[in-house]
Protein backbone atom coordinates (compact mmCIF):
# COMPACT_ATOMS: atom_id res chain seq x y z
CA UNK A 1 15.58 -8.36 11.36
CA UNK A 2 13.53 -5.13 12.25
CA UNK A 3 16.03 -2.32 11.36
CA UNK A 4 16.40 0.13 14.30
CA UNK A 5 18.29 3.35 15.01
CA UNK A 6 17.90 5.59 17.58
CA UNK A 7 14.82 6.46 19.43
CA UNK A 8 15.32 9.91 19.13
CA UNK A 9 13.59 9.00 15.94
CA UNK A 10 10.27 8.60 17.33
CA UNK A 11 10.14 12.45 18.59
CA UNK A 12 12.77 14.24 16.43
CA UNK A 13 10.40 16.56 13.69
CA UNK A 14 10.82 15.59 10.44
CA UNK A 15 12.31 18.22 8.08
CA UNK A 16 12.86 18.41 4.33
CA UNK A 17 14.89 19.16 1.32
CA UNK A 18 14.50 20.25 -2.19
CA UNK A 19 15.36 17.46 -4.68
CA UNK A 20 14.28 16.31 -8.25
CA UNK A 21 11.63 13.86 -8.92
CA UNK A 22 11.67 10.51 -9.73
CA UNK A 23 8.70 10.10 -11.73
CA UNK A 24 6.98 6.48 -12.27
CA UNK A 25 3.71 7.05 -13.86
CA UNK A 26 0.63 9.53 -13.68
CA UNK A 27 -0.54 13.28 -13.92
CA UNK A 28 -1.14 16.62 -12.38
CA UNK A 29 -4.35 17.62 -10.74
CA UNK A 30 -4.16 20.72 -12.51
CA UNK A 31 -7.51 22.26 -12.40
CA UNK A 32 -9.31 20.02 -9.75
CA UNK A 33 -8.32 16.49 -8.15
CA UNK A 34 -8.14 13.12 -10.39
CA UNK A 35 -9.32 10.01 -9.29
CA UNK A 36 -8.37 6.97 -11.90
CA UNK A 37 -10.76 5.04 -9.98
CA UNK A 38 -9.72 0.92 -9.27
CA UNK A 39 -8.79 -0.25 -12.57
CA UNK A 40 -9.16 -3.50 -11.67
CA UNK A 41 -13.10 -3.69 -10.37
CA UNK A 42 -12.39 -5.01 -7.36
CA UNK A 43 -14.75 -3.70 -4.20
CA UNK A 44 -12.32 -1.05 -2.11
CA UNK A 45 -14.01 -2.29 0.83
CA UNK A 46 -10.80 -4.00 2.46
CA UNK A 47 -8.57 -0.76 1.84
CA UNK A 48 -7.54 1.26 5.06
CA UNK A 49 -8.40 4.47 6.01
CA UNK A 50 -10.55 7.04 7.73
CA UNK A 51 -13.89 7.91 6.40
CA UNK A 52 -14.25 10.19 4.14
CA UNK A 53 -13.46 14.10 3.85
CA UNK A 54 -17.14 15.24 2.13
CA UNK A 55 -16.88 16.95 5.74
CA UNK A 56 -14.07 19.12 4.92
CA UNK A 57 -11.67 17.17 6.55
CA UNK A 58 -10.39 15.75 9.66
CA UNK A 59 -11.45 16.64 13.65
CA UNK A 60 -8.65 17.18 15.42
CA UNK A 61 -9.08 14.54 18.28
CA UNK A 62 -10.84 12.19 16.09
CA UNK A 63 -7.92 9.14 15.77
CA UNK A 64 -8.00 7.71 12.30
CA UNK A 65 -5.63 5.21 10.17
CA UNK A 66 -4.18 8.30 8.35
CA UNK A 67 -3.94 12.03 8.13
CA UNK A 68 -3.21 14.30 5.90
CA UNK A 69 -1.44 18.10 6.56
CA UNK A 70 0.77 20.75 5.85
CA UNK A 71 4.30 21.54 7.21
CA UNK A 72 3.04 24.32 8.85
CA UNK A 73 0.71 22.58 10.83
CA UNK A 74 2.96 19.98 12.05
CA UNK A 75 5.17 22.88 13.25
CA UNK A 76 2.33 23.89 15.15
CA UNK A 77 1.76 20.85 16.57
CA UNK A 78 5.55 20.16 17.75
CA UNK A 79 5.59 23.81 19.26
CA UNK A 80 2.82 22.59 21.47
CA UNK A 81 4.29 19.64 22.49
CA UNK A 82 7.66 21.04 23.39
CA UNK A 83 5.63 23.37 25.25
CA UNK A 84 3.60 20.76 26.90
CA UNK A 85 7.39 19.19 27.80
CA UNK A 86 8.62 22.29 29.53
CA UNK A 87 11.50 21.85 26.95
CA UNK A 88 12.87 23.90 24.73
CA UNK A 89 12.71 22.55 21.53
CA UNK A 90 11.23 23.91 18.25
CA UNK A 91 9.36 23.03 15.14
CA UNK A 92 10.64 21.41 11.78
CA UNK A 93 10.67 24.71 10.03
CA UNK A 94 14.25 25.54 9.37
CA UNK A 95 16.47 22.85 7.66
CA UNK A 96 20.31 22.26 7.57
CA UNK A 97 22.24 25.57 7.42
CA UNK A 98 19.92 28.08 8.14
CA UNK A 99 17.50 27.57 5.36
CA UNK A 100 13.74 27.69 5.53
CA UNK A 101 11.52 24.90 4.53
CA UNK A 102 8.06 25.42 2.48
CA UNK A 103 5.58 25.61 4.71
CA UNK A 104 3.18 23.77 2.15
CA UNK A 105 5.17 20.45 2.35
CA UNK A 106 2.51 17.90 2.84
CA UNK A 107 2.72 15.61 5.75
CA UNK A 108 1.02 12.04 5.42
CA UNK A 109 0.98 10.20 8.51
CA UNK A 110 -0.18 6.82 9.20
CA UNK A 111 0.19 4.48 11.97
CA UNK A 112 -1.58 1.36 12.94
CA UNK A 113 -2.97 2.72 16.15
CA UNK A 114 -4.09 5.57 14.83
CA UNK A 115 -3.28 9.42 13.90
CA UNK A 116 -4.60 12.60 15.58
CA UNK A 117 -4.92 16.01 13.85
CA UNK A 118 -3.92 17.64 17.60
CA UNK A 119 -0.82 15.40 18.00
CA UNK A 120 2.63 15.54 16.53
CA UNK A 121 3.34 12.52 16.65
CA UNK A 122 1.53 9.20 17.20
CA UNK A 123 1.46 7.65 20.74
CA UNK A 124 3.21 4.28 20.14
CA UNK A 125 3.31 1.67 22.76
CA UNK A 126 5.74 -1.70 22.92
CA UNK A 127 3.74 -4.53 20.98
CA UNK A 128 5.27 -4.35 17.07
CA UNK A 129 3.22 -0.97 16.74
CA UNK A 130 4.65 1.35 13.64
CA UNK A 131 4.17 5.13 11.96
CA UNK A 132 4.74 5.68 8.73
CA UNK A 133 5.59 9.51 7.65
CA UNK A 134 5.68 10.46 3.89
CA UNK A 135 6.60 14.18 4.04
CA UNK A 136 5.72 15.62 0.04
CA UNK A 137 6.85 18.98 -1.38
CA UNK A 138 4.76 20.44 -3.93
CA UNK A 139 6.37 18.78 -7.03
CA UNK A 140 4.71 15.50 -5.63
CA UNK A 141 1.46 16.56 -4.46
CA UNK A 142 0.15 15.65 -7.78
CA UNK A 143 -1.41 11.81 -8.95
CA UNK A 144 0.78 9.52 -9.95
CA UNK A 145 3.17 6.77 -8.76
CA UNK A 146 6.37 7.58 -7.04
CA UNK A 147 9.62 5.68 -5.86
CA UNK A 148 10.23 5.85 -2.14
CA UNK A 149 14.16 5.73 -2.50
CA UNK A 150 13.84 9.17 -4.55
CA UNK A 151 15.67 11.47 -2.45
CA UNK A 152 12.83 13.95 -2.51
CA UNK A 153 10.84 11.44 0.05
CA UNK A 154 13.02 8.99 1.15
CA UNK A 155 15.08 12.16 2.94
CA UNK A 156 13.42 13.02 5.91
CA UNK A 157 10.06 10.13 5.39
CA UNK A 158 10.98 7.64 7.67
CA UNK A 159 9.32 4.60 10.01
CA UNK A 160 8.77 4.71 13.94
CA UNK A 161 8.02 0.64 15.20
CA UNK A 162 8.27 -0.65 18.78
CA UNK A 163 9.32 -4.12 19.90
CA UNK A 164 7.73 -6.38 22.02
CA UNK A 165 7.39 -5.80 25.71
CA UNK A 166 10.99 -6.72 27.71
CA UNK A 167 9.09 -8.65 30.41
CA UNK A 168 5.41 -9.92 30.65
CA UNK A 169 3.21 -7.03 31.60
CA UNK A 170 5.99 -4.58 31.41
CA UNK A 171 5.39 -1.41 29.37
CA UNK A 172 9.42 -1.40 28.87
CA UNK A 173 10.84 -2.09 24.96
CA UNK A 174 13.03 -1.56 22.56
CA UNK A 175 12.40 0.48 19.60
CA UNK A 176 13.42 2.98 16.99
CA UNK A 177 13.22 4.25 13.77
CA UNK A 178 14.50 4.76 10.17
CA UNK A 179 14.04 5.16 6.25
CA UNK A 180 11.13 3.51 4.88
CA UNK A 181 12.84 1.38 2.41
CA UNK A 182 12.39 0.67 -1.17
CA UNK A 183 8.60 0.38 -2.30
CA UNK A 184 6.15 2.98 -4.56
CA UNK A 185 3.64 5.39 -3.50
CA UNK A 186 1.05 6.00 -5.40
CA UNK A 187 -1.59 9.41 -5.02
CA UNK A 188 -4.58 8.18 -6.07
CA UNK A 189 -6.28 11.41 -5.71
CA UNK A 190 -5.74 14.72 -3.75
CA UNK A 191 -8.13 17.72 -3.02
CA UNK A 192 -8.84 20.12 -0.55
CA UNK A 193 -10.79 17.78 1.89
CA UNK A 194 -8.37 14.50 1.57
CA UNK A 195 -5.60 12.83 0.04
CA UNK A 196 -6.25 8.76 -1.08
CA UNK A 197 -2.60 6.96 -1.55
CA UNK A 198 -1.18 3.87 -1.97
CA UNK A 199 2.10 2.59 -0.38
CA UNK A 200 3.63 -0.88 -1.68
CA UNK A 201 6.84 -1.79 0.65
CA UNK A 202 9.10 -4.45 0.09
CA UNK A 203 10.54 -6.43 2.87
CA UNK A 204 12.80 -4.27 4.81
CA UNK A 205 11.04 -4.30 8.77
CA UNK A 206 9.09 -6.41 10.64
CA UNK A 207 5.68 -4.60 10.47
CA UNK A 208 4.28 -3.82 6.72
CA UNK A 209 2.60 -0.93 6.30
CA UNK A 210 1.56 -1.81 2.68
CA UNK A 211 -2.40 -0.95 1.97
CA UNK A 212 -4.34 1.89 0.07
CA UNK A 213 -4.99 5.25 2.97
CA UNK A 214 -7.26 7.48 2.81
CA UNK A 215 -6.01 10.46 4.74
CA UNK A 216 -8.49 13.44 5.43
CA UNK A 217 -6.80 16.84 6.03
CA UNK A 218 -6.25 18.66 9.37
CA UNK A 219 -8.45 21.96 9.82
């Protein structure tokens, strides 16, 4: 059964906290980005993703499979939307008590219809559809393989899905949100231009978001 909790979920900005690292396997990408390549010699044809990053990134209305960018960008972005609301709401930039969160936290958003660089949030409709957020503080922004129950990114990562439509043509469902569950990701590589990761999920919702990303970043 899909596990749901509130819908506030689907628009509430996603914060972060400081916690250790749980560690798998890998490296740092000290002194340029590292790319292990597939191991395995298989063609990466079948892998998900937008193109490529040799650009210098994503276009901000383009919609691709995944996106890479920084806290402070995604603040941006929910300012503008709260704006857009006639709401007052704010951005994601100051955590529990008062504190302030690094502005360099990397945002990783994926969703199966598709992520925008000039949208907080992607535009789910009823139908099974799902976002995935991986929110990374520095520590992690490195290659290697790393356990989505750490605290450090299980905390405020989490899953947006919609259910199916309540009636036949109706664009009325149910819907929520929550952790990710247990499963790895893996940074493959990460540069300036775009961020190639892996997420492996075990079965813990409905939808599987499983599959190698390759995430330009957000101008």
């Amino acid at each position: 059964m899909t596990r749901l909790t509130s819908t506030l979920c689907v628009l509430a900005p996603l914060l972060l906290a400081a916690c250790d690292v749980t560690f798998i396997d890998g490296g740092t990408n000290e002194g340029g980005a590292t790319d292990p390549g597939d191991p395995s010699g298989e063609d990466d044809s079948a892998v998900h993703g937008g193109s490529g990053g040799s650009d210098g990134g994503a276009v901000p209305g383009d919609p691709l499979p995944a996106i890479a960018l920084t806290r402070a960008q995604q603040d941006v972005l929910w300012d503008e939307y709260w704006a857009s609301q006639d709401d007052i709401g704010t951005s994601s930039s100051v955590g529990g008590g008062g504190a302030a969160l690094d502005p360099n936290d990397l945002f990783l958003r994926v969703s199966d219809l598709g992520e925008s660089c000039g949208s907080a949030m992607a535009r789910l409709t009823c139908g099974g559809h799902w976002e995935m957020r991986l929110v990374l503080p520095s520590a992690y922004q490195h290659v290697g393989v790393y356990d989505l129950e750490d605290p450090g990114l299980m905390y405020y990562s989490g899953m947006s899905v919609t259910g199916e439509p309540h009636a036949p043509g109706s664009d009325e469902c149910g819907g929520g949100g929550g952790s990710i569950g247990p499963g790895t990701l893996e940074i493959l590589s990460i540069d300036a231009s775009e961020v190639r990761f892996r997420v492996t999920l075990d079965a813990f919702w409905d939808v599987d978001p499983s599959g190698e990303y390759t995430a330009p970043r957000c101008p």
